[in-house]
PDB file of N, CA and C in Angstrom:
ATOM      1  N   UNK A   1      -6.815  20.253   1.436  1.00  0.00           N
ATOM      2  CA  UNK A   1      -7.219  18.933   1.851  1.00  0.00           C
ATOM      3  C   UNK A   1      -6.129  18.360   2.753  1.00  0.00           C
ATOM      4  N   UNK A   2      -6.372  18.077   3.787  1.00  0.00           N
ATOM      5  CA  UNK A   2      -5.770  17.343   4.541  1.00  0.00           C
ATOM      6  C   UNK A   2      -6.090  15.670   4.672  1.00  0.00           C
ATOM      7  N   UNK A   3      -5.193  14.603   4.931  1.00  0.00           N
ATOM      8  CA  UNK A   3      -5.473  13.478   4.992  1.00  0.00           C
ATOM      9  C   UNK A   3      -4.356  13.138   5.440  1.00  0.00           C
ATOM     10  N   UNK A   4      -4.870  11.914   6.718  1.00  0.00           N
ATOM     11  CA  UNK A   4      -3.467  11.422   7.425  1.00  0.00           C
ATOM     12  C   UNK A   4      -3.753  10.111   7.579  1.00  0.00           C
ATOM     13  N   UNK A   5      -3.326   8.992   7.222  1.00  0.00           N
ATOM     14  CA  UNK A   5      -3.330   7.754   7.500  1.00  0.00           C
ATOM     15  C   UNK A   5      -2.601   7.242   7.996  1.00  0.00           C
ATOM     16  N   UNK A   6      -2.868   6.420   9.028  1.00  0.00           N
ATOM     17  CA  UNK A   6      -1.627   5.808   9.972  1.00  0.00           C
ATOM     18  C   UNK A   6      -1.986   4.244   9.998  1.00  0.00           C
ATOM     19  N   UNK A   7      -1.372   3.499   9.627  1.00  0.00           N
ATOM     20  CA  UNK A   7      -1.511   2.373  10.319  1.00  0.00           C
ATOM     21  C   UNK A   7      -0.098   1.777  10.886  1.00  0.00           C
ATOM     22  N   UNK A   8      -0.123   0.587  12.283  1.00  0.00           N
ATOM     23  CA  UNK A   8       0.327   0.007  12.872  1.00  0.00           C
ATOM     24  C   UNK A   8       0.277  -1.766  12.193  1.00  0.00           C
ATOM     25  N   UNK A   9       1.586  -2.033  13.024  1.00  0.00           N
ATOM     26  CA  UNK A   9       2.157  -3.430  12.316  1.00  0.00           C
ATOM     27  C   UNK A   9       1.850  -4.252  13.496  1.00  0.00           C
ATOM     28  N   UNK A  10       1.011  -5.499  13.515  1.00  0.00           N
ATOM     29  CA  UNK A  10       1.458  -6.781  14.337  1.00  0.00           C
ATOM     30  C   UNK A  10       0.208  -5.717  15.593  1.00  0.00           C
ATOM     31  N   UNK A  11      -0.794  -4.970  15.655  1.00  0.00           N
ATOM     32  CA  UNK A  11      -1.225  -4.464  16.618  1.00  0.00           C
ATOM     33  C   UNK A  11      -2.564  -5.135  16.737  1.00  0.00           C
ATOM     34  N   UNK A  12      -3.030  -5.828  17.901  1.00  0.00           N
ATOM     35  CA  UNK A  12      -4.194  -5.945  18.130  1.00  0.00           C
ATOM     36  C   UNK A  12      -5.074  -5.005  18.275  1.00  0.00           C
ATOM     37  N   UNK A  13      -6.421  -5.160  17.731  1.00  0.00           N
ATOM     38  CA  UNK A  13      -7.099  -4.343  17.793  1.00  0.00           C
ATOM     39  C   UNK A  13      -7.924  -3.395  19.091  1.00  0.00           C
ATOM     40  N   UNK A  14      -7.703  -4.140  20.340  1.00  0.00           N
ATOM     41  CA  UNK A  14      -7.808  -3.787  21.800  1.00  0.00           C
ATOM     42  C   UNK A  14      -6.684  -3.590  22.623  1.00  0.00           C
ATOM     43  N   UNK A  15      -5.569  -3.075  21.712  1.00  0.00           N
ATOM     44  CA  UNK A  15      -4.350  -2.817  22.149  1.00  0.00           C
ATOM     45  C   UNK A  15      -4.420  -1.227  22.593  1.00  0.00           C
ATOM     46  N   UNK A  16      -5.103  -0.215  22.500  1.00  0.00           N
ATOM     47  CA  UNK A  16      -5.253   0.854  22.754  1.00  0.00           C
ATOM     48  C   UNK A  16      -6.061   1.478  23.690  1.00  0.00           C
ATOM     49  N   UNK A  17      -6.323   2.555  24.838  1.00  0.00           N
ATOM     50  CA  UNK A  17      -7.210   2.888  25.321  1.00  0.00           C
ATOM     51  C   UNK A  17      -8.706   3.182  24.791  1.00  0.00           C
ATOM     52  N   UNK A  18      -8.589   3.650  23.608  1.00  0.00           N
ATOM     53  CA  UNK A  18      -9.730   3.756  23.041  1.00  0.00           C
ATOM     54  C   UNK A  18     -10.665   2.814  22.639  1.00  0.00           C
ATOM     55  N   UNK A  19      -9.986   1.578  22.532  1.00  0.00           N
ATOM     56  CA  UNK A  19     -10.366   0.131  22.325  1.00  0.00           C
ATOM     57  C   UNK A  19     -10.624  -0.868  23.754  1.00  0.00           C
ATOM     58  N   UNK A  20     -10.874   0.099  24.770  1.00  0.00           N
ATOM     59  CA  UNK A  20     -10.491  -0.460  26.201  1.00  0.00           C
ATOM     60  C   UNK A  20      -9.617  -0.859  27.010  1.00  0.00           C
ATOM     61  N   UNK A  21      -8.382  -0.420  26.570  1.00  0.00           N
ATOM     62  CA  UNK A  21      -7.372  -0.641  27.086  1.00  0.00           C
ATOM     63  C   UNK A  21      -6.564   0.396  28.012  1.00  0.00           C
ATOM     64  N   UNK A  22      -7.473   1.224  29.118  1.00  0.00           N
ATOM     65  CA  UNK A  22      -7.614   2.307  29.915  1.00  0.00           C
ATOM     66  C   UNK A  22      -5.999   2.412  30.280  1.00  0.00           C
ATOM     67  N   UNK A  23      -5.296   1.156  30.536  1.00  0.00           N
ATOM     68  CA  UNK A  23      -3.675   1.141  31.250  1.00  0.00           C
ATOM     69  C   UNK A  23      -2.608   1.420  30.364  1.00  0.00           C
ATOM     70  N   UNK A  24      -3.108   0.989  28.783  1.00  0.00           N
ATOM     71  CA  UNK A  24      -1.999   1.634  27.915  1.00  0.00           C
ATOM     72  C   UNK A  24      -1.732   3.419  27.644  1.00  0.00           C
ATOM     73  N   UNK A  25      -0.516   3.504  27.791  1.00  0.00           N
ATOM     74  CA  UNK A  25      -0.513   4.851  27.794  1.00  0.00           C
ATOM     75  C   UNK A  25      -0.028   4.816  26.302  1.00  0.00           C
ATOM     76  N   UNK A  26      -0.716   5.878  25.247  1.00  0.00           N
ATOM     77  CA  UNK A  26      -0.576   6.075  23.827  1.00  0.00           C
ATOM     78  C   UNK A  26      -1.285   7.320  23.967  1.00  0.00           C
ATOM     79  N   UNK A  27      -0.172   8.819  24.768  1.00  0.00           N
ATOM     80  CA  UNK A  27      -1.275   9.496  24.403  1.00  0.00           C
ATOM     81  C   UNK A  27      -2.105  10.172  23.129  1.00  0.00           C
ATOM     82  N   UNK A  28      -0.730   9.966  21.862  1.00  0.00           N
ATOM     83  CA  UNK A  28      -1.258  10.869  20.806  1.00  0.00           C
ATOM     84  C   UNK A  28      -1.702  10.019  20.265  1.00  0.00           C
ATOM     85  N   UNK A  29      -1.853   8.714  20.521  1.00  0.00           N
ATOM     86  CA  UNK A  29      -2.904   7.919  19.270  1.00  0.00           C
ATOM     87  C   UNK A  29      -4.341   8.605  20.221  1.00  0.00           C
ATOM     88  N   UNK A  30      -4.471   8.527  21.401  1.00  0.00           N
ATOM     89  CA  UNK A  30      -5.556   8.835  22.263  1.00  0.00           C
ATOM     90  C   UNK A  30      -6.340  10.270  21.678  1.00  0.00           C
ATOM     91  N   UNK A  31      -5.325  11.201  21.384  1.00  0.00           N
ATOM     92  CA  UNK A  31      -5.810  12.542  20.974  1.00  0.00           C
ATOM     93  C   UNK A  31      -6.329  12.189  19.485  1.00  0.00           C
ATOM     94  N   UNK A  32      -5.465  11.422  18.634  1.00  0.00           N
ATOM     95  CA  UNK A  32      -6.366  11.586  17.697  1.00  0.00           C
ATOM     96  C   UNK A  32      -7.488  10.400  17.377  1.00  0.00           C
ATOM     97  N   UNK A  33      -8.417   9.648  18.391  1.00  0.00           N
ATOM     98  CA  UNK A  33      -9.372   9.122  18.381  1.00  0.00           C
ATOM     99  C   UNK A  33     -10.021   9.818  18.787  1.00  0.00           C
ATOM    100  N   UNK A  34      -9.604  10.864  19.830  1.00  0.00           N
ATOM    101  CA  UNK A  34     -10.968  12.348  20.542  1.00  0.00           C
ATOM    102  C   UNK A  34     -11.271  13.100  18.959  1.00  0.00           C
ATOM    103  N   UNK A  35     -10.485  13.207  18.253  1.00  0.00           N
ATOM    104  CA  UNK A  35     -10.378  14.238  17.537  1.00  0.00           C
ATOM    105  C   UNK A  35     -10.529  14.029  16.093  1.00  0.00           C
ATOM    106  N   UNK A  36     -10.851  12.518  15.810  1.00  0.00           N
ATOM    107  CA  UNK A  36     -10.511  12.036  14.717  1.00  0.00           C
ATOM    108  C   UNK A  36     -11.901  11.078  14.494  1.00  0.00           C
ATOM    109  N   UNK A  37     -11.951   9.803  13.783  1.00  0.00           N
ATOM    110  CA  UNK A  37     -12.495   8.779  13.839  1.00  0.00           C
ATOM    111  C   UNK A  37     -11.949   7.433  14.077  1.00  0.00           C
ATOM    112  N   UNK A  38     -12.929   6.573  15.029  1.00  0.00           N
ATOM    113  CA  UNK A  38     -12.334   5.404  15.533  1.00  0.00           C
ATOM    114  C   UNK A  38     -13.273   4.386  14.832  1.00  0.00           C
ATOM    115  N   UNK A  39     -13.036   3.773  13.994  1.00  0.00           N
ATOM    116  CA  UNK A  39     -13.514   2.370  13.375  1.00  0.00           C
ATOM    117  C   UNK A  39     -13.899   1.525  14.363  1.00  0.00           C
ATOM    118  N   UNK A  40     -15.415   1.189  14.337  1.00  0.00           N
ATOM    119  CA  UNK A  40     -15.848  -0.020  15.484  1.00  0.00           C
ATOM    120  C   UNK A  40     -15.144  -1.424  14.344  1.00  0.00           C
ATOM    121  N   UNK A  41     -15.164  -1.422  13.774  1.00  0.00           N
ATOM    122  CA  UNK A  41     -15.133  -2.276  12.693  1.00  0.00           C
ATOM    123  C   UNK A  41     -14.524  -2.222  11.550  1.00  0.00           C
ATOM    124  N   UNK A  42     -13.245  -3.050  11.586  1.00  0.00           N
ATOM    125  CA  UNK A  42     -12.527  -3.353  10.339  1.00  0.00           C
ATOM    126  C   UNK A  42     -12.082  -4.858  10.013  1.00  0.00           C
ATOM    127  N   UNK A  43     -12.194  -5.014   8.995  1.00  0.00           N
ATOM    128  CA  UNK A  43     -11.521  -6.262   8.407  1.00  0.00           C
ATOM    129  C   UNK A  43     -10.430  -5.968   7.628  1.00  0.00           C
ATOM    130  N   UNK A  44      -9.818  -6.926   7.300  1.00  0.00           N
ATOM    131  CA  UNK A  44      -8.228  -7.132   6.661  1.00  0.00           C
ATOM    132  C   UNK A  44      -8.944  -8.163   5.577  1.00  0.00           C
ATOM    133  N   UNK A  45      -8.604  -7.457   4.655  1.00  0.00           N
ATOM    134  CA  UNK A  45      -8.493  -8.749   2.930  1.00  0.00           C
ATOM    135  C   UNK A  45      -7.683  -9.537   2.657  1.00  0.00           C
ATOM    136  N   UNK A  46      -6.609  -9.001   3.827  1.00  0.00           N
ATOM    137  CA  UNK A  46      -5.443 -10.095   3.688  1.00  0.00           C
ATOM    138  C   UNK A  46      -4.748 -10.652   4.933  1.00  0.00           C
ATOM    139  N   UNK A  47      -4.336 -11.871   5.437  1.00  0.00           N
ATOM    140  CA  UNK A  47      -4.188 -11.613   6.864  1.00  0.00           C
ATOM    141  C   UNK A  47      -2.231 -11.689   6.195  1.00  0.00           C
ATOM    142  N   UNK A  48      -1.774 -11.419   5.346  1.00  0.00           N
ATOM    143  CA  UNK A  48      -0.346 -10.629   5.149  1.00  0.00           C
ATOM    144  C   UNK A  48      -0.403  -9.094   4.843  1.00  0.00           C
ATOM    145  N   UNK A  49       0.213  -8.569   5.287  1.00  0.00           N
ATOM    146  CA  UNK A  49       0.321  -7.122   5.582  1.00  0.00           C
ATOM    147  C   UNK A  49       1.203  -6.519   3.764  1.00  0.00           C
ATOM    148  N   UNK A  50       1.616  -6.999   3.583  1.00  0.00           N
ATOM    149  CA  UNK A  50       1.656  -6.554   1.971  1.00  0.00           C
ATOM    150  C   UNK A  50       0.396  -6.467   0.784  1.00  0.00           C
ATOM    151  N   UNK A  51       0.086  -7.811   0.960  1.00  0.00           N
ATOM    152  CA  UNK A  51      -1.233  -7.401  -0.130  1.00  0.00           C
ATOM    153  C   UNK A  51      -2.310  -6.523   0.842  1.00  0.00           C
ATOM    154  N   UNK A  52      -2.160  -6.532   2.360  1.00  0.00           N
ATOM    155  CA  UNK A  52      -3.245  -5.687   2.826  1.00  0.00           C
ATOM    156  C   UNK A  52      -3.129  -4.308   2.840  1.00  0.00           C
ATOM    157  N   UNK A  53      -1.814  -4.086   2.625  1.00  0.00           N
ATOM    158  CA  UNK A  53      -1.422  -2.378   2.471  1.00  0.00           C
ATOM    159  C   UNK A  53      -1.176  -1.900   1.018  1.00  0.00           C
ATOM    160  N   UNK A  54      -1.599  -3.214   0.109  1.00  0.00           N
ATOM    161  CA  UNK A  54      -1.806  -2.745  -1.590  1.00  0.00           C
ATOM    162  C   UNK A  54      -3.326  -2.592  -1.696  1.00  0.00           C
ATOM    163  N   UNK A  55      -4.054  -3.305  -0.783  1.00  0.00           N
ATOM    164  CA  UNK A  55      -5.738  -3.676  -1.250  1.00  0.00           C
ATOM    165  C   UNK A  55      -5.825  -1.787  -0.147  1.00  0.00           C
ATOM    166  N   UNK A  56      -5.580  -1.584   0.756  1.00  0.00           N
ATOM    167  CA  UNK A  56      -5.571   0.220   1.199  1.00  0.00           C
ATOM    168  C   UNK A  56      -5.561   1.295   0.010  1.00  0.00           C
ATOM    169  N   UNK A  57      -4.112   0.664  -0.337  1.00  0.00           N
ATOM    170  CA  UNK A  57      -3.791   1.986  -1.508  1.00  0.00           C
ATOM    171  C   UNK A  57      -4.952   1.820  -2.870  1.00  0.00           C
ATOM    172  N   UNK A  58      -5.082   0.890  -3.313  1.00  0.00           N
ATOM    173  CA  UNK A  58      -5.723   0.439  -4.735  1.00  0.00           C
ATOM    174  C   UNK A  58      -7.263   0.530  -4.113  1.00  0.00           C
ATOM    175  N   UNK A  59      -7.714  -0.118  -3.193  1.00  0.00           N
ATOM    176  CA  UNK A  59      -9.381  -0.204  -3.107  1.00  0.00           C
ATOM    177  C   UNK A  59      -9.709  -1.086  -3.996  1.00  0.00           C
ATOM    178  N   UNK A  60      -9.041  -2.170  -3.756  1.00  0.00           N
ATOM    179  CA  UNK A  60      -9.271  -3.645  -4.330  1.00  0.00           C
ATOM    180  C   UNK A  60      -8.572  -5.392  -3.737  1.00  0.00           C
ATOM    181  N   UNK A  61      -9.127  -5.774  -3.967  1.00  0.00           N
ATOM    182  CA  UNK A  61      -8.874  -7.357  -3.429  1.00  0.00           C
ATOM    183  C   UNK A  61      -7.643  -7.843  -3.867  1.00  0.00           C
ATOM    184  N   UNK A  62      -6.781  -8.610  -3.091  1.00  0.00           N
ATOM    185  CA  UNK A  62      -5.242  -9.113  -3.558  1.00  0.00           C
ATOM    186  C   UNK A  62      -5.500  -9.674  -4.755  1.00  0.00           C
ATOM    187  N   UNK A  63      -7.029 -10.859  -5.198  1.00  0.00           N
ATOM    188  CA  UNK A  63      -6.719 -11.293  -6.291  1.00  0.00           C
ATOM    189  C   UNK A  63      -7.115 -10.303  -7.808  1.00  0.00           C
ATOM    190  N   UNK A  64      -7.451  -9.401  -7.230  1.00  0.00           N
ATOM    191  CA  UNK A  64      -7.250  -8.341  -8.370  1.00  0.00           C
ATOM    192  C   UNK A  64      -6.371  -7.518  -8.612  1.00  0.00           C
ATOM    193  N   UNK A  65      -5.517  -6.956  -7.412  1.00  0.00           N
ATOM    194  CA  UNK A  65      -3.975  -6.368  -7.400  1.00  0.00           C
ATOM    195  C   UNK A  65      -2.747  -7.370  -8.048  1.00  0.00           C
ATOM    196  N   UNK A  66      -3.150  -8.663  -7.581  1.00  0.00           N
ATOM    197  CA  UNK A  66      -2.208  -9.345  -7.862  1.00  0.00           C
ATOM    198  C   UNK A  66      -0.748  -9.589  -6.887  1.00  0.00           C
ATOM    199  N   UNK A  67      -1.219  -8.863  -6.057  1.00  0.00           N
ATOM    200  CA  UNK A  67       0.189  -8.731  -4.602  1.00  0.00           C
ATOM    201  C   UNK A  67      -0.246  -9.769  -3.941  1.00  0.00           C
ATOM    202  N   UNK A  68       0.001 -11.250  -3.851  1.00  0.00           N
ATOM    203  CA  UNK A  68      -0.289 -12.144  -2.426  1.00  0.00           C
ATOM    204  C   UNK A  68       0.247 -12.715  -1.719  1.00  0.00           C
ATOM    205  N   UNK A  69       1.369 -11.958  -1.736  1.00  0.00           N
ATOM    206  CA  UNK A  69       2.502 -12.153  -0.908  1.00  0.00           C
ATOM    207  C   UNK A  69       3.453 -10.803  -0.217  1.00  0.00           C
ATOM    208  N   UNK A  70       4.070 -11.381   0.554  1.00  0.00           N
ATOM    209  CA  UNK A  70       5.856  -9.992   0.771  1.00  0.00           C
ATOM    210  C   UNK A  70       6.158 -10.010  -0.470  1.00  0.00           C
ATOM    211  N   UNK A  71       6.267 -10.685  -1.146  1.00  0.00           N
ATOM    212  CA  UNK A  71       7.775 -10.801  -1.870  1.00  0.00           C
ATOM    213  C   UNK A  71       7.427  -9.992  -3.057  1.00  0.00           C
ATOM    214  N   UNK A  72       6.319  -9.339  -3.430  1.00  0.00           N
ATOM    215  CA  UNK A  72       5.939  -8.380  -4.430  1.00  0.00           C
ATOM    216  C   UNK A  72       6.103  -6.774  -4.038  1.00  0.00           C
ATOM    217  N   UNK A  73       6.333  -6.295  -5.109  1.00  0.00           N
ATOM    218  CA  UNK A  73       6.673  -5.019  -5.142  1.00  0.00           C
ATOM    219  C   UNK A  73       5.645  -3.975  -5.984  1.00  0.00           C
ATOM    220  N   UNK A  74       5.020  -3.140  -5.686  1.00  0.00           N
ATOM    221  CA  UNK A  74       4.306  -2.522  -6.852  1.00  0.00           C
ATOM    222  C   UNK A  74       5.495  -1.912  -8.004  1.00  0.00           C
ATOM    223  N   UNK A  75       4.471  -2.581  -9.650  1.00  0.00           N
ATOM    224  CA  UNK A  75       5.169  -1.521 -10.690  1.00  0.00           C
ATOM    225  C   UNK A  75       4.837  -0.407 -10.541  1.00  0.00           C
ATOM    226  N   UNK A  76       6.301   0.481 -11.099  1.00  0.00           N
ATOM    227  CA  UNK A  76       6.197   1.994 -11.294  1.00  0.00           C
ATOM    228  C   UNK A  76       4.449   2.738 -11.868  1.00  0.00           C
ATOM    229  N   UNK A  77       3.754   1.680 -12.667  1.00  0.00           N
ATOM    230  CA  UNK A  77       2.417   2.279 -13.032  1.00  0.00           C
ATOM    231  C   UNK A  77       1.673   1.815 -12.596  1.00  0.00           C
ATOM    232  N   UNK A  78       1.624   1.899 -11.362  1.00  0.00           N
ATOM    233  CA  UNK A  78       0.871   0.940 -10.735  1.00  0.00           C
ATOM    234  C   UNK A  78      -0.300   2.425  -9.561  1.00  0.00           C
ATOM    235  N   UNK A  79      -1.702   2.295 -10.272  1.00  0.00           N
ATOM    236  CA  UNK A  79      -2.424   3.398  -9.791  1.00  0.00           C
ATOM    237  C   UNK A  79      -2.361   3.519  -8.230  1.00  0.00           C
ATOM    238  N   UNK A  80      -2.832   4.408  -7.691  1.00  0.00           N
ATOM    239  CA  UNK A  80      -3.049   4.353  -6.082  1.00  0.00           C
ATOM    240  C   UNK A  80      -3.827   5.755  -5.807  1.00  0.00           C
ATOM    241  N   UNK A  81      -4.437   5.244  -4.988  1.00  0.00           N
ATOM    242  CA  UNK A  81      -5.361   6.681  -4.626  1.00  0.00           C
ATOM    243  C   UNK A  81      -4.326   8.162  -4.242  1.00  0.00           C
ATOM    244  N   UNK A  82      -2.723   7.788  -3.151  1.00  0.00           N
ATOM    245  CA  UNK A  82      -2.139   8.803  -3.593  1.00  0.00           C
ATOM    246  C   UNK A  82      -1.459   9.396  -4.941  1.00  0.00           C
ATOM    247  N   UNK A  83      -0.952   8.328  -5.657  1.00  0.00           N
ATOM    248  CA  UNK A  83      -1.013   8.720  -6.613  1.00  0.00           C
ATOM    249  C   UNK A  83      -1.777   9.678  -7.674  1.00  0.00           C
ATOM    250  N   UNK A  84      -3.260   9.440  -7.576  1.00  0.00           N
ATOM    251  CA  UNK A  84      -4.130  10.225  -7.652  1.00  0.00           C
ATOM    252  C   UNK A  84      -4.496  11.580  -7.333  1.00  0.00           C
ATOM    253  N   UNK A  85      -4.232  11.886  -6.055  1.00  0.00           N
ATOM    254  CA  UNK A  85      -4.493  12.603  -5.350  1.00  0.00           C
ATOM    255  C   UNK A  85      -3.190  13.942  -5.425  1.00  0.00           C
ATOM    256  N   UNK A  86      -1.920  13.292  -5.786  1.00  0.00           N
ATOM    257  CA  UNK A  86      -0.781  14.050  -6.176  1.00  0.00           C
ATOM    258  C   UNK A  86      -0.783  14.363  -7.307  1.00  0.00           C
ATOM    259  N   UNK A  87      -1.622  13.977  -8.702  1.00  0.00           N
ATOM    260  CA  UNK A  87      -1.868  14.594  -9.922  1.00  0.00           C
ATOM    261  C   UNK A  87      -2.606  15.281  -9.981  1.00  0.00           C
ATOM    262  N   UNK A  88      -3.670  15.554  -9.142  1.00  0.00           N
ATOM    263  CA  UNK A  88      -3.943  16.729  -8.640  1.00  0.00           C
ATOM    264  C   UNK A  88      -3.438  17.976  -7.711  1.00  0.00           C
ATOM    265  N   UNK A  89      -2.113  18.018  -7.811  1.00  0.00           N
ATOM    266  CA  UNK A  89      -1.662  18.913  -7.069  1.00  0.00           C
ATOM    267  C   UNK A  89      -1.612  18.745  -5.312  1.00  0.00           C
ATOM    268  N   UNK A  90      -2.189  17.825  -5.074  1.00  0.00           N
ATOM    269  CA  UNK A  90      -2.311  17.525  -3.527  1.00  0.00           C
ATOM    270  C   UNK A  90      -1.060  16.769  -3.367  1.00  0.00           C
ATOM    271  N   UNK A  91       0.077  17.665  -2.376  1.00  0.00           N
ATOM    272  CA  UNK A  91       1.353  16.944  -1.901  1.00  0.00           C
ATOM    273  C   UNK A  91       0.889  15.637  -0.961  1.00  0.00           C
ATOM    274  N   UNK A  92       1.332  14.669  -1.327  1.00  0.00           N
ATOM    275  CA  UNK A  92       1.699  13.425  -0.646  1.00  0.00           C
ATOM    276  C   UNK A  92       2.599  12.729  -0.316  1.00  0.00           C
ATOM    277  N   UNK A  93       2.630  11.784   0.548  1.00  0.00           N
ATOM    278  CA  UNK A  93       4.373  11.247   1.172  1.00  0.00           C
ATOM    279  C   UNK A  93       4.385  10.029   1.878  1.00  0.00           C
ATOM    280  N   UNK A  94       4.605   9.220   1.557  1.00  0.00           N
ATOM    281  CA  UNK A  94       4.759   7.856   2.328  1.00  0.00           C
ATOM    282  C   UNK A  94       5.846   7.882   3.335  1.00  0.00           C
ATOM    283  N   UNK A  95       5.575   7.627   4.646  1.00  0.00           N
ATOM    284  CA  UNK A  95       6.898   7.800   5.638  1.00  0.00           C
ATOM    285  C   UNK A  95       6.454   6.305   6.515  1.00  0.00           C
ATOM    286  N   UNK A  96       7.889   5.547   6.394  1.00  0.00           N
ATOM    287  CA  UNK A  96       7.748   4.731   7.573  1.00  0.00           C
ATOM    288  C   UNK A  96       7.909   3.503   6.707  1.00  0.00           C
ATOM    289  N   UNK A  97       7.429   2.389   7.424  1.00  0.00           N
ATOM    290  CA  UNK A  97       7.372   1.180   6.621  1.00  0.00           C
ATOM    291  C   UNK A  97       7.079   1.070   5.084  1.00  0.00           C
ATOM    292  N   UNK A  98       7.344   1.596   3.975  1.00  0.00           N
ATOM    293  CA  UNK A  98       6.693   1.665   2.617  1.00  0.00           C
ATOM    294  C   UNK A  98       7.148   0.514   1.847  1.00  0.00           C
ATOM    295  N   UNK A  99       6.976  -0.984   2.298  1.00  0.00           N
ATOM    296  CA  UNK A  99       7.362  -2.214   1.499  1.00  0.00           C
ATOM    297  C   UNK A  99       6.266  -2.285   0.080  1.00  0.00           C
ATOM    298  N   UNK A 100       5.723  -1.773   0.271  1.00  0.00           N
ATOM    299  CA  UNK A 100       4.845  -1.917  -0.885  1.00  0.00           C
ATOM    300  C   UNK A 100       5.453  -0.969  -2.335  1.00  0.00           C
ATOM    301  N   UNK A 101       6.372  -0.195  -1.901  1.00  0.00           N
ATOM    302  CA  UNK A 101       7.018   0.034  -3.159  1.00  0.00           C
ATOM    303  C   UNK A 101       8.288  -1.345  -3.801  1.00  0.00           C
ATOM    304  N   UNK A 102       8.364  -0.747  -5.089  1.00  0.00           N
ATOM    305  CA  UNK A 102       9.257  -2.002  -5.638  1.00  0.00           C
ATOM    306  C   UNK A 102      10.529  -1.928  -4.674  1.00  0.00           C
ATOM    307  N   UNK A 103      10.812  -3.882  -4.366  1.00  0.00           N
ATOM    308  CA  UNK A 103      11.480  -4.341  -4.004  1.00  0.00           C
ATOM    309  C   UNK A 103      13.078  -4.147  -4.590  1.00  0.00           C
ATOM    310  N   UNK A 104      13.753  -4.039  -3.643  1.00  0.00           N
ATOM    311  CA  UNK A 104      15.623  -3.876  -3.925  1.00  0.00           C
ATOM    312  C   UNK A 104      16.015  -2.501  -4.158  1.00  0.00           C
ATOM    313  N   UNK A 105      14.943  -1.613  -4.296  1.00  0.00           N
ATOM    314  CA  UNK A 105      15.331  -0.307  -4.802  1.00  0.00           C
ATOM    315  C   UNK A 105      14.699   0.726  -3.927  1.00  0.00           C
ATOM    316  N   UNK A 106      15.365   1.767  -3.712  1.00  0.00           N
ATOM    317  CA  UNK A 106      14.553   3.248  -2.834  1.00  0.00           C
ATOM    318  C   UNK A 106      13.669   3.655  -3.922  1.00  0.00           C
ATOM    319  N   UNK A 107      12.666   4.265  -3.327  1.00  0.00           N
ATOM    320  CA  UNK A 107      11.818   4.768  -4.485  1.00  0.00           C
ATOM    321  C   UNK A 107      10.693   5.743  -3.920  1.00  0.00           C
ATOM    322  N   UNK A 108      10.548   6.860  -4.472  1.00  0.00           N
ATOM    323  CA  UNK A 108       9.395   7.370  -4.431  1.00  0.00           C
ATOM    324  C   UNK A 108       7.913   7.561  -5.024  1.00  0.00           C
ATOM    325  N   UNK A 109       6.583   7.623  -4.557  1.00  0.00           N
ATOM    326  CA  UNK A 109       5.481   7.316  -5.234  1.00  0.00           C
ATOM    327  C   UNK A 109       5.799   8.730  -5.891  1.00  0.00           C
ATOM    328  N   UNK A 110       5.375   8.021  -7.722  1.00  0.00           N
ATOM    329  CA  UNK A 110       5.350   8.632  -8.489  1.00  0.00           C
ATOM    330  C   UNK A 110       4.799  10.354  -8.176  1.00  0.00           C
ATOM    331  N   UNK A 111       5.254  11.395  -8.255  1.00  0.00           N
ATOM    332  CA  UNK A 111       4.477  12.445  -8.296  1.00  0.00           C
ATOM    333  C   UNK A 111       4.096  12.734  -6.509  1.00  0.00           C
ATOM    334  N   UNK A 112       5.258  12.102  -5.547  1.00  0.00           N
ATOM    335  CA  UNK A 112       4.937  12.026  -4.591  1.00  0.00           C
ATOM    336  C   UNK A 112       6.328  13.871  -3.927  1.00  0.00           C
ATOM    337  N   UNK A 113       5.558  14.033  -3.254  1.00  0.00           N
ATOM    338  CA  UNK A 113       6.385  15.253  -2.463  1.00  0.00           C
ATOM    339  C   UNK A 113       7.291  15.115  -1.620  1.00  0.00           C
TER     340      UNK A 113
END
């Protein structure tokens, strides 16, 4: 199984060629909209980027995560679809911005590769 999720910070959504934006040059986001899938349509559950990158991982609403703010950190037992997906033997890895782990401390998702 392969799975790659990418998201971007602070990006409008017609910020890309694929979104009509023929003059931006992005070629490898470009290759993987040929090659991939491009969402006509998304919404955000949260217009803060913390509870919106907990309501991603969980597949639930901030007021059911309980994240509605920055300033939260997920607990160590705190489910997530990778999480999931790594107790099944499927290596996973958070690279890049990962504020959504607990705050003040380095940390890796549980069972993460």
């Amino acid at each position: 199984m392969n799975v790659l999720l990418i998201t971007s910070n602070q990006q409008r959504w017609d910020s890309l060629p694929c979104y009509g934006r023929p003059w931006v040059q992005a070629p490898n986001m470009e290759r993987l909209a040929r090659e991939g899938v491009v969402f006509e349509r998304c919404y955000t559950p949260s217009p803060v980027c913390l509870p919106a990158r907990v309501c991603l991982l969980r597949g639930q609403w901030p007021s059911t995560t309980g994240v509605l703010g920055d300033n939260h950190g997920l607990p160590d037992d705190f489910p997530t679809w990778p999480k999931l997906l790594s107790a099944t033997g499927v290596r996973t890895a958070a690279i890049g911005q990962d504020a959504f782990l607990s705050l003040g401390r380095p940390q890796r998702l549980r069972g993460a590769d």
